[in-house]
Protein backbone atom coordinates (compact mmCIF):
# COMPACT_ATOMS: atom_id res chain seq x y z
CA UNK A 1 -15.25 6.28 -5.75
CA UNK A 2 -14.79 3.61 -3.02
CA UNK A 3 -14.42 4.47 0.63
CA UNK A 4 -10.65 2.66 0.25
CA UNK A 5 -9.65 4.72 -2.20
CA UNK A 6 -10.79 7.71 -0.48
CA UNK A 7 -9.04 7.08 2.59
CA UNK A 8 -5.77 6.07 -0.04
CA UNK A 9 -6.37 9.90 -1.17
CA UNK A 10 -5.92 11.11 2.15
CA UNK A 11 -3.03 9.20 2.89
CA UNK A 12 -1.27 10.81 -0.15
CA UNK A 13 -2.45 14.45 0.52
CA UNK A 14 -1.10 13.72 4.43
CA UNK A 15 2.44 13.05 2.81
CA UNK A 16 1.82 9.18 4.23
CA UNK A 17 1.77 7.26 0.92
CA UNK A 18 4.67 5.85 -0.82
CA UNK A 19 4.14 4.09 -3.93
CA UNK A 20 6.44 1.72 -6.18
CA UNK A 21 8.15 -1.38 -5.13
CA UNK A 22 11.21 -0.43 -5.25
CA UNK A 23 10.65 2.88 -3.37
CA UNK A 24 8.55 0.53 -0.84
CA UNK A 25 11.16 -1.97 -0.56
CA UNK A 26 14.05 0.45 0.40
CA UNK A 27 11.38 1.86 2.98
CA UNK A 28 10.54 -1.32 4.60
CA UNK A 29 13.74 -2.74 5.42
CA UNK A 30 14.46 -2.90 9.26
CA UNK A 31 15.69 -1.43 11.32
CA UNK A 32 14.32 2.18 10.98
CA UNK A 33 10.77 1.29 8.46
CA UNK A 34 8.12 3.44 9.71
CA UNK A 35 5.67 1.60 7.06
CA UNK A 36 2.45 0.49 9.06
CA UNK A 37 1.62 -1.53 6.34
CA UNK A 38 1.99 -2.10 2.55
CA UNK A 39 -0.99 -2.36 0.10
CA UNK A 40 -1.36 -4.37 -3.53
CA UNK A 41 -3.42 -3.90 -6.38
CA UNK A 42 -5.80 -7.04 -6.73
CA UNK A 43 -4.53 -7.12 -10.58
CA UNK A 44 -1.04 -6.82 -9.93
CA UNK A 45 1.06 -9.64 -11.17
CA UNK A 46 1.53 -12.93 -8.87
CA UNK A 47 5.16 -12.76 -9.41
CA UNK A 48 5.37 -8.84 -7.73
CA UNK A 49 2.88 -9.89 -5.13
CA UNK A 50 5.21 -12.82 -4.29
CA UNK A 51 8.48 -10.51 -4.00
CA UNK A 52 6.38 -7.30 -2.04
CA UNK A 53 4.80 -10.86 0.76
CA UNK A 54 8.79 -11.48 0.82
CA UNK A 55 10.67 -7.86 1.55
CA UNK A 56 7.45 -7.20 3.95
CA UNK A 57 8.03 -10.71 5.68
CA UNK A 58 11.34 -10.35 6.66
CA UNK A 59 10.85 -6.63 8.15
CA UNK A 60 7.46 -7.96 9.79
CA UNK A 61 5.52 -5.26 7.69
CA UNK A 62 2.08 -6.40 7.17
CA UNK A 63 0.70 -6.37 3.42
CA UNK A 64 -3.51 -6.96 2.48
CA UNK A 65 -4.28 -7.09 -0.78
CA UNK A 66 -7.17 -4.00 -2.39
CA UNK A 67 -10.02 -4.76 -4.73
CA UNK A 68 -8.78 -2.10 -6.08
CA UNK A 69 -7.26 -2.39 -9.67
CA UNK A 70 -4.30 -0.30 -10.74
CA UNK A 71 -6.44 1.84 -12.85
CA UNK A 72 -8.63 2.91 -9.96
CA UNK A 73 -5.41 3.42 -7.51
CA UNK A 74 -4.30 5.68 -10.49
CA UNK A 75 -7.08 7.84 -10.22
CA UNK A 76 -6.09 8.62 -6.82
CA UNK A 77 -2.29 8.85 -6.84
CA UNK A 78 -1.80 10.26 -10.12
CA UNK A 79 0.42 7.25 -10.66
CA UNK A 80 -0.54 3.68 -12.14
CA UNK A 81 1.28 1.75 -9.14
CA UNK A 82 0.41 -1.51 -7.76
CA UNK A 83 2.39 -1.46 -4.26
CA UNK A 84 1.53 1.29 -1.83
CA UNK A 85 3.15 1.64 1.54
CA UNK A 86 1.04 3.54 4.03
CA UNK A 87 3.51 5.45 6.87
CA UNK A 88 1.09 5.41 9.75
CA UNK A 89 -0.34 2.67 11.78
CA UNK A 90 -3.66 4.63 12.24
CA UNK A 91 -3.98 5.22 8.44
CA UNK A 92 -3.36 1.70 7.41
CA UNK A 93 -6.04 0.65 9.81
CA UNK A 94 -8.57 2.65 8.20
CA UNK A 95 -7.41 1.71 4.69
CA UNK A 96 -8.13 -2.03 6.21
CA UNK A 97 -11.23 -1.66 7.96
CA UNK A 98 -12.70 0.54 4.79
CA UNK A 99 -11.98 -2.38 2.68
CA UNK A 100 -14.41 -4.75 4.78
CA UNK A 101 -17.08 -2.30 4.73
């Protein structure tokens, strides 16, 4: 298993991790989002990628896209999901910085 995934693991056992779009999309809007950044699955399709860039645009939520396929993300949340928010700026980081490791 991946380092990114690992750290996406702990995110969900720290109650940090909410996945779906629509469940991230309600949590991103201003002005109370506590999301320190959103996540995508690299196969997840153009056309959800496009609409997740948009909601997180206009609520200045920063989104980076995994390596990670939905299969593997499913492995670690139980749930095939392509759009993962991440409720802590600290968490996100390492999510980030495991990716380019």
């Amino acid at each position: 298993m991946s380092k990114t995934l690992t750290t996406i693991g702990l995110c969900r056992r720290a109650g940090k991790l909410i996945y779906g779009f629509d469940a991230v999309a309600e949590a991103v809007k201003p002005p109370d989002s506590k999301v320190g950044g959103v996540l995508t699955a690299s196969d997840l399709s153009e056309k959800t990628k496009k609409e997740v860039r948009f909601e997180c645009g206009k609520a200045n939520v920063p989104v980076t896209e995994l390596p990670e396929t939905l299969d593997d993300i499913k492995q670690v949340t139980g749930k095939r999901t392509g759009v993962l928010a991440v409720l802590d700026d600290g968490l996100y980081r390492s999510v980030v910085n495991s990716i380019s490791q």
